[in-house]
C-alpha atoms as a PDB file:
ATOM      1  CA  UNK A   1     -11.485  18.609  22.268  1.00  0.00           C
ATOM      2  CA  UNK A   2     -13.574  15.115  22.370  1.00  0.00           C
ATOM      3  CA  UNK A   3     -10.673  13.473  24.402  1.00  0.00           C
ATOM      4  CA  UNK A   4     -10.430  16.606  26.580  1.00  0.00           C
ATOM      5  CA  UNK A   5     -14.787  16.270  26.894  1.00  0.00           C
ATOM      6  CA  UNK A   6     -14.079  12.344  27.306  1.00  0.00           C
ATOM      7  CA  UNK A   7     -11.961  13.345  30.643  1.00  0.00           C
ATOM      8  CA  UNK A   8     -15.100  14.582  31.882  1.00  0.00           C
ATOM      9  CA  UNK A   9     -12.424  17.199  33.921  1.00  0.00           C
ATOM     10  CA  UNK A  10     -14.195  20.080  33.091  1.00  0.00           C
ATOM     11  CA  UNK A  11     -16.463  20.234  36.146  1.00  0.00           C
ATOM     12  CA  UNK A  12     -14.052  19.205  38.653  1.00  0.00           C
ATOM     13  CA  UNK A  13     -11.714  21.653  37.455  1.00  0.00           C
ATOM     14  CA  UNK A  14     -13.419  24.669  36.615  1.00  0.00           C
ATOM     15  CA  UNK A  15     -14.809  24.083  40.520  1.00  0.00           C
ATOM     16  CA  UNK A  16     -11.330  25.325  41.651  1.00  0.00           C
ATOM     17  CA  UNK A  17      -9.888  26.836  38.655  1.00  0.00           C
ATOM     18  CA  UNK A  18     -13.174  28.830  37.732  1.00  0.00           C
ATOM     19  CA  UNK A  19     -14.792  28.825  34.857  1.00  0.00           C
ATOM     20  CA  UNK A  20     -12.373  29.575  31.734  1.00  0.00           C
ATOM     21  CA  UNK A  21      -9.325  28.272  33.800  1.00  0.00           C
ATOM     22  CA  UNK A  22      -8.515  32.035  35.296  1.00  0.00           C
ATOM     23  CA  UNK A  23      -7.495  30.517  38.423  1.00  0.00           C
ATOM     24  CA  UNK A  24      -8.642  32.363  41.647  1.00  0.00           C
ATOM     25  CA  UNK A  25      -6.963  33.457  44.953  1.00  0.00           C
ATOM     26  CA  UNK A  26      -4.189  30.551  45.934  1.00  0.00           C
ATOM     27  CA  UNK A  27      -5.438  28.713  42.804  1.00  0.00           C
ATOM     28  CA  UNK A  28      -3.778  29.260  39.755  1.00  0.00           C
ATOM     29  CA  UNK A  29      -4.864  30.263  36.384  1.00  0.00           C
ATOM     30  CA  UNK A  30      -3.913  27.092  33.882  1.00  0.00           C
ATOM     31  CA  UNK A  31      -5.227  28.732  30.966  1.00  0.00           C
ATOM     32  CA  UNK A  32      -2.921  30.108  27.879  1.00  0.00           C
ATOM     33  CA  UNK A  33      -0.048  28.406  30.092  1.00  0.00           C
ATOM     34  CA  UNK A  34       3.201  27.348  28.511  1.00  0.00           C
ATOM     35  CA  UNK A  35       2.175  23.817  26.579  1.00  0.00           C
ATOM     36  CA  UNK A  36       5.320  22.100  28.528  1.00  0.00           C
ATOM     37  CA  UNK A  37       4.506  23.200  32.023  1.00  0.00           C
ATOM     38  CA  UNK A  38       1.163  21.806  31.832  1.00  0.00           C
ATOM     39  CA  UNK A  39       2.477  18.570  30.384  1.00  0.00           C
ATOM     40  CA  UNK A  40       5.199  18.372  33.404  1.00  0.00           C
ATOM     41  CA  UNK A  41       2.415  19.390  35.924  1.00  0.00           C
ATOM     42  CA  UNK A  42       0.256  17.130  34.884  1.00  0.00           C
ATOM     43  CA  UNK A  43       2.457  14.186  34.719  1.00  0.00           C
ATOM     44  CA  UNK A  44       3.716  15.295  38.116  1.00  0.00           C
ATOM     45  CA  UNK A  45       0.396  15.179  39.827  1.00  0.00           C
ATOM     46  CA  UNK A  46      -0.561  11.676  37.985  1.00  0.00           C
ATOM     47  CA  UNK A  47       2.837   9.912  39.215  1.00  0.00           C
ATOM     48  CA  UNK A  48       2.437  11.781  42.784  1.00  0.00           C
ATOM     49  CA  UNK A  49       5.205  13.525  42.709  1.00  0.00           C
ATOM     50  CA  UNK A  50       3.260  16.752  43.526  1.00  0.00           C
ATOM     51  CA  UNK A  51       1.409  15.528  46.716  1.00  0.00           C
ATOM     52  CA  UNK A  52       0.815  18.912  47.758  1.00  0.00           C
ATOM     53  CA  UNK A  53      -2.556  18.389  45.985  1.00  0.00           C
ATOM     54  CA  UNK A  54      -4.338  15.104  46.820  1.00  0.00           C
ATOM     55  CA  UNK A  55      -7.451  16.606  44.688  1.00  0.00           C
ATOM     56  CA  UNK A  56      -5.313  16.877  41.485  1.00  0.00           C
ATOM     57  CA  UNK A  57      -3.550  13.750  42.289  1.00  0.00           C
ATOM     58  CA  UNK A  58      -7.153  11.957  42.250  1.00  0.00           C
ATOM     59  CA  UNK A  59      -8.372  13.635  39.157  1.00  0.00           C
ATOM     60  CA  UNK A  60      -5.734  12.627  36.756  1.00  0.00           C
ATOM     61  CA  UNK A  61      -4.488   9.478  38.619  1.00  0.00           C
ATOM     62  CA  UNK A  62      -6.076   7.632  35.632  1.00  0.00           C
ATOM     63  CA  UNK A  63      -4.998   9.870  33.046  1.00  0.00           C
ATOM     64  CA  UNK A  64      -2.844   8.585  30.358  1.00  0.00           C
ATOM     65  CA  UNK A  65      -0.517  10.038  28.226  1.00  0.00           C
ATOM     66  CA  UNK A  66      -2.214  11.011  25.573  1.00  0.00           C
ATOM     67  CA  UNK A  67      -5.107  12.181  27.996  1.00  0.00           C
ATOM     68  CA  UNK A  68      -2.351  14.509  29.605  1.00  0.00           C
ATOM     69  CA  UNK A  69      -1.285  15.833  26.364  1.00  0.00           C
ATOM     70  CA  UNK A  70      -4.692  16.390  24.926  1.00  0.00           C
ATOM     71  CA  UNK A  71      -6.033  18.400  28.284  1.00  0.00           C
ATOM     72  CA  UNK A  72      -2.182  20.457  28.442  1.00  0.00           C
ATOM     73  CA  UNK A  73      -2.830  21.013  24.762  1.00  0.00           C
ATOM     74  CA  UNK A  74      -6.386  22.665  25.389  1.00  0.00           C
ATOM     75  CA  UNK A  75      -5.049  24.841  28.333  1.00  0.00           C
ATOM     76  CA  UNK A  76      -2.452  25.651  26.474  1.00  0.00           C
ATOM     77  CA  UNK A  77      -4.878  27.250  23.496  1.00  0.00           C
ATOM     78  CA  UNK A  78      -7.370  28.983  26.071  1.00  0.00           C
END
């Protein structure tokens, strides 16, 4: 949780993914997803190969391994 609050990604993602990660309309719900499909999503929007989503590819650009595994892993748990 102190890496995920470290991220400082709460804001920025709760701004499209509302508040407790429910997702809303075309935006989808990442909480209580499957711990690998976050991971792979993640990753996927960090090395661009999702450019479908130049928002999420600027939020986790910077994001590291670890960082990716410690916000999936919180997802994951909601």
């Amino acid at each position: 949780m102190t890496r995920v609050r470290a991220l400082d990604a709460g804001k920025k993602c709760t701004s499209c993914h509302r508040e407790g990660f429910v997702g809303y309309a075309n935006t989808p719900r990442v909480a209580n997803q499957k711990l690998d499909y976050l991971i792979k999503t993640l990753s996927d929007f960090r090395d661009n190969k999702r450019p479908n989503m130049p928002s999420m590819t600027a939020l986790v650009r910077n994001f590291s391994a670890d960082d990716i595994a410690a916000m999936a892993h919180y997802l994951a748990g909601l």
